[in-house]
Protein backbone atom coordinates (compact mmCIF):
# COMPACT_ATOMS: atom_id res chain seq x y z
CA UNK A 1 -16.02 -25.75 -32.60
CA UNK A 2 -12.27 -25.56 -34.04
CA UNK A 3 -13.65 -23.33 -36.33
CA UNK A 4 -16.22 -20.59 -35.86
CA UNK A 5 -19.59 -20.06 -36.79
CA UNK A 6 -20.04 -16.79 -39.40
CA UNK A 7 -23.89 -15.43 -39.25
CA UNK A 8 -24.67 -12.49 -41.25
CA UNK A 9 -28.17 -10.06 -41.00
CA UNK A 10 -29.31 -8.29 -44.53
CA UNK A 11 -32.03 -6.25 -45.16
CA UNK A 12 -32.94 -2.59 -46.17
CA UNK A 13 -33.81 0.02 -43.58
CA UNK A 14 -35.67 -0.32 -40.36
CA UNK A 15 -36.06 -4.18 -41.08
CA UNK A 16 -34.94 -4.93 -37.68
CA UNK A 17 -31.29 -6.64 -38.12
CA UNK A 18 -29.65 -4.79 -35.70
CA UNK A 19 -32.47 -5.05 -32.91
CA UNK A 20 -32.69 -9.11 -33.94
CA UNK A 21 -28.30 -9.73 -34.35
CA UNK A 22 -28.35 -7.98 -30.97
CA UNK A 23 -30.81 -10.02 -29.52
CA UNK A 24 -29.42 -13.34 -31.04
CA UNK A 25 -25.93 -12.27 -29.58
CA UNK A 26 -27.33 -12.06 -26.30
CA UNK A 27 -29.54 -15.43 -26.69
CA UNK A 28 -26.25 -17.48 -27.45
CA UNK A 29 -23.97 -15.94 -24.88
CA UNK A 30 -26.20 -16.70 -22.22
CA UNK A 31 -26.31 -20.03 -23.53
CA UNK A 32 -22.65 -20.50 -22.88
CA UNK A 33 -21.36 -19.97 -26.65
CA UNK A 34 -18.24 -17.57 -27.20
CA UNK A 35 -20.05 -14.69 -29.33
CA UNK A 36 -19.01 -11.65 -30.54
CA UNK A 37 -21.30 -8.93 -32.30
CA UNK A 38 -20.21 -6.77 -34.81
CA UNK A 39 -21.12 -5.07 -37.77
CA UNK A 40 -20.57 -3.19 -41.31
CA UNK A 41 -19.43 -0.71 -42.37
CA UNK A 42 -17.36 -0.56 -39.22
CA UNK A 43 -16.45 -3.06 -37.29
CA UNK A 44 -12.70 -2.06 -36.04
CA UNK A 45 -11.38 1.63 -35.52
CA UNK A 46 -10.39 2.37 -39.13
CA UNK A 47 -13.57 0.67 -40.87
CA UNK A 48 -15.50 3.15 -38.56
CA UNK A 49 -13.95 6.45 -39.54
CA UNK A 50 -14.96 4.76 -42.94
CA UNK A 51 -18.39 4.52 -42.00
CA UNK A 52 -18.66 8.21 -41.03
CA UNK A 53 -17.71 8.79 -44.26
CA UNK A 54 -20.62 6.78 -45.95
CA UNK A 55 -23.42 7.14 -43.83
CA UNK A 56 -23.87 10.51 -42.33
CA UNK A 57 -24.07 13.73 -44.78
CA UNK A 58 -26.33 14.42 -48.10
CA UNK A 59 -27.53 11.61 -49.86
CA UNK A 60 -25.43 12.81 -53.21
CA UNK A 61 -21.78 13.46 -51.15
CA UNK A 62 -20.74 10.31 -52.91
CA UNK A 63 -20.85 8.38 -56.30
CA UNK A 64 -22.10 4.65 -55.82
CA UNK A 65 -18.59 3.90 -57.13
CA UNK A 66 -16.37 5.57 -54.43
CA UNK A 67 -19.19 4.31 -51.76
CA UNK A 68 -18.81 0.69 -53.32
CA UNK A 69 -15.06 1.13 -52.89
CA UNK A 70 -14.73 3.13 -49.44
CA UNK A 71 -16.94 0.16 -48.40
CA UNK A 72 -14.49 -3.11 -49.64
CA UNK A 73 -11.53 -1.04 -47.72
CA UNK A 74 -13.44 -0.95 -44.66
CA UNK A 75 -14.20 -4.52 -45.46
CA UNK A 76 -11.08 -5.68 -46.54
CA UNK A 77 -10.04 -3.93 -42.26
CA UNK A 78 -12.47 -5.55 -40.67
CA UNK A 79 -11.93 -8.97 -41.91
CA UNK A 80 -8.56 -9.20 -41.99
CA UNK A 81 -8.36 -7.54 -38.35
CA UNK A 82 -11.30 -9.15 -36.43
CA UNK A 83 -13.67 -11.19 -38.37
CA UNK A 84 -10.44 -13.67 -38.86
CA UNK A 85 -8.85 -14.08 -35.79
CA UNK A 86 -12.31 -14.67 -34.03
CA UNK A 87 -13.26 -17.24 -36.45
CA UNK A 88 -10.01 -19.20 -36.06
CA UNK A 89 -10.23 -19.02 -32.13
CA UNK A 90 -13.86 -20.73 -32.50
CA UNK A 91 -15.76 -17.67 -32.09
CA UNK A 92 -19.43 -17.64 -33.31
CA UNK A 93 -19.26 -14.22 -35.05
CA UNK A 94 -22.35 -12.39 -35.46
CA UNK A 95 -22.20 -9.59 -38.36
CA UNK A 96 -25.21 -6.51 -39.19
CA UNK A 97 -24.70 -6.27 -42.68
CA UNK A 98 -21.78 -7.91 -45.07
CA UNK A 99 -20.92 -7.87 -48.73
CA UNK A 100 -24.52 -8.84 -49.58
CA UNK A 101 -25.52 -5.00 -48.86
CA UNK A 102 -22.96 -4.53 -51.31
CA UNK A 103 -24.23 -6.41 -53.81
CA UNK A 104 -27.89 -4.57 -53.45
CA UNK A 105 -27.10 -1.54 -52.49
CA UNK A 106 -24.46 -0.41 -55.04
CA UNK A 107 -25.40 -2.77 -57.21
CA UNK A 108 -29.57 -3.63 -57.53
CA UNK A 109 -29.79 0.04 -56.22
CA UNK A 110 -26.70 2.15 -57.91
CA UNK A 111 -26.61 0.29 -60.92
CA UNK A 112 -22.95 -0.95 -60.56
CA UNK A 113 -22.20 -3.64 -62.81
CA UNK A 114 -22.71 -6.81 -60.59
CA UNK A 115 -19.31 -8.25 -62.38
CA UNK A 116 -17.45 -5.49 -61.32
CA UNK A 117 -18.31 -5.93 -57.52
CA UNK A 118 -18.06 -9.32 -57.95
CA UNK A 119 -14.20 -8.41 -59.31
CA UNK A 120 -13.66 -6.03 -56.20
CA UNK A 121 -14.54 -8.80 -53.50
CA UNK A 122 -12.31 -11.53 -54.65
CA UNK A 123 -9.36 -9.06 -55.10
CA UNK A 124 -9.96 -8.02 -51.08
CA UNK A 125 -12.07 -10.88 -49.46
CA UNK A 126 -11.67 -13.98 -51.84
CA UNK A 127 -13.83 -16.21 -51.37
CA UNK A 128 -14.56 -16.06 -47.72
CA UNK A 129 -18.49 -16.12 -47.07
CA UNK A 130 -20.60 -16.40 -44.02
CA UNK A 131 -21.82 -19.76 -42.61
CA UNK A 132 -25.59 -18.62 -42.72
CA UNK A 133 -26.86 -15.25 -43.90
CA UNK A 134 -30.71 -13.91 -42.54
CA UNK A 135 -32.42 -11.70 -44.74
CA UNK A 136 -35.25 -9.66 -42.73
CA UNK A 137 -37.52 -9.27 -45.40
CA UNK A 138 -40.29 -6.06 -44.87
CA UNK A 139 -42.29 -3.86 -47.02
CA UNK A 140 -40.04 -0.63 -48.37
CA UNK A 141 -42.48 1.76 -46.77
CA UNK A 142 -42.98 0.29 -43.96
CA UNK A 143 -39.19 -0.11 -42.85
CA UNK A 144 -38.44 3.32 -44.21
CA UNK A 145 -40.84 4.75 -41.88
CA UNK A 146 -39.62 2.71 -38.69
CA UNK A 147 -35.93 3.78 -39.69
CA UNK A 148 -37.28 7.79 -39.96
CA UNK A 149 -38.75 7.47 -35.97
CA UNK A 150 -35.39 6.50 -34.42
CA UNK A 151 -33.17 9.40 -33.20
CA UNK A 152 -30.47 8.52 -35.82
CA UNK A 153 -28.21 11.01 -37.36
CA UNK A 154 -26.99 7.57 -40.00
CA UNK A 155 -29.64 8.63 -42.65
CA UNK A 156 -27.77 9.39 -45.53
CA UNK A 157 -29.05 5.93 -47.56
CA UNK A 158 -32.57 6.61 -45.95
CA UNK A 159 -32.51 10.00 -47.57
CA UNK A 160 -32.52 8.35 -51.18
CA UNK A 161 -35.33 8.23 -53.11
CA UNK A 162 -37.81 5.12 -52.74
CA UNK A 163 -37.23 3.71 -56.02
CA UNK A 164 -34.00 3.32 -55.05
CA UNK A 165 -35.09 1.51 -51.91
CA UNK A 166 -37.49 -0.50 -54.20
CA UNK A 167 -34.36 -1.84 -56.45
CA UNK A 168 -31.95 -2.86 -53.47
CA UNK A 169 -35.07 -4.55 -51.63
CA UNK A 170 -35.95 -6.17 -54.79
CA UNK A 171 -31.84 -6.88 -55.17
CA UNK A 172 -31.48 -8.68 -51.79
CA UNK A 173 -34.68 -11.33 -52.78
CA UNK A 174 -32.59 -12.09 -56.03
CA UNK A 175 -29.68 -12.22 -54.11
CA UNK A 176 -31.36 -14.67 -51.43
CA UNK A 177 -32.56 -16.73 -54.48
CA UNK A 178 -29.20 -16.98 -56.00
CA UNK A 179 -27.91 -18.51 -52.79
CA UNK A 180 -30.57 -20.52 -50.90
CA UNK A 181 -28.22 -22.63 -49.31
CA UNK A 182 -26.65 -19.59 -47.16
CA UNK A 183 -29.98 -17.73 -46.70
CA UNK A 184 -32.94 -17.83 -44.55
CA UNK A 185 -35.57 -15.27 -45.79
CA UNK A 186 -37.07 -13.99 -42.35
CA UNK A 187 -40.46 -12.38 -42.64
CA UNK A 188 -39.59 -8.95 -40.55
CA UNK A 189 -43.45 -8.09 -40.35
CA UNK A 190 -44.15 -10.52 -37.54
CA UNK A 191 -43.77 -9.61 -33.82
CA UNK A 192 -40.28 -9.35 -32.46
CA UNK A 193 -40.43 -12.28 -30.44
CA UNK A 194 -41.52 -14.14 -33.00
CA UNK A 195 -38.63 -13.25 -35.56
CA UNK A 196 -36.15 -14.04 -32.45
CA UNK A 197 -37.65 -17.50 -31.59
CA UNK A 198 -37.42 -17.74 -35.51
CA UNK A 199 -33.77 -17.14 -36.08
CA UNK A 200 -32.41 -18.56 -33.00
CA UNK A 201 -34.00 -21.48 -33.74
CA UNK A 202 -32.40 -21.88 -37.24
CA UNK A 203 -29.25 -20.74 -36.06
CA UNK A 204 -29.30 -23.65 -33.14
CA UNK A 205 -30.03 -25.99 -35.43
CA UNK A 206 -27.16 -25.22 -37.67
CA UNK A 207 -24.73 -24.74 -34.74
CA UNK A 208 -26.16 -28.55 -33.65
CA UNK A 209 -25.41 -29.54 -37.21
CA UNK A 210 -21.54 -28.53 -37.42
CA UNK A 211 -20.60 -30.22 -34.11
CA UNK A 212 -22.13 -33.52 -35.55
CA UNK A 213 -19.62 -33.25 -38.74
């Protein structure tokens, strides 16, 4: 590929994006692909002393509007610095979480104008996208309770209140609607194996797809 591959994994808590971008990381590499696995907010040294910043602490340390904008600078970083460079060597690039979180979280779930974060990502990212974009789609409760289990000190989002949760999961099926073309809606309830026989399948397919072109 001459150009990368760009595959993004949304969802609210505990869905299972990291355990399934992990796993799909691992599936391609051993298939011979050049894969790298990374993830938001973070990503590259500065994005992560970002992250710090927005995930750890009391849910109320921040107003959804420094949040939405802590999170486009740690964007803007990793982007520029390694999403970028990989893509132009050919690298499949494999992302947990990406300016669709952005979209729910500070905006389905703050209440952020959806214009104004629409404003903030073409004045730092344009209009660079992902390729393909999986939405693990689970019941609010249900991930909220698998995300409290884990030994995880990240729980300042998890912290807010469950209507919150409601809006941003109800946010990233809009957002899933508004562009079908990117997004496969993954049902997260199934088995593990199942969701990763799921997604690498889809993902195959599409990689099968752009070498044809």
């Amino acid at each position: 590929m001459a150009n990368g591959f760009f595959i993004t994994f949304e969802g609210g808590e505990g869905c299972g994006k990291s355990t399934q971008s992990r796993f799909l990381f691992d599936e391609l590499t051993s298939q011979g692909y050049n894969t790298i696995l990374t993830r938001e907010p973070g990503g590259v040294s500065s994005a992560e002393k970002i992250r710090e910043i927005l995930v750890q602490g009391n849910k109320d340390s921040l107003l959804p509007m420094s949040e939405l904008l802590l999170l486009f600078a740690a964007r803007y970083e990793h982007v520029e610095k390694k999403i970028k460079p990989e893509l132009n060597k050919g690298t499949i690039v494999i992302c947990d979480r990406f300016f669709d979180s952005s979209i729910a979280y500070q905006g389905y779930g703050h209440g952020i104008e959806l214009k104004k974060i629409e404003q903030l990502k073409f004045l730092t990212i344009d209009f660079f996208e992902p390729d393909l974009t999986f939405l693990l789609n689970l019941d609010v409760s249900e991930g909220l309770s698998r995300s409290k289990k884990r030994d995880n000190k990240e729980l300042r989002f998890e912290n807010m209140d469950l209507s919150f949760h409601k809006k941003l999961h109800n946010g990233f099926i809009q957002i899933a609607k508004n562009n079908s073309e990117r997004f496969s809606i993954i049902d997260a309830s199934k088995s593990i194996n199942q969701i990763k026989q799921n997604i690498l399948g889809i993902v195959l397919n599409k990689l099968k797809l752009k070498k044809e072109l």
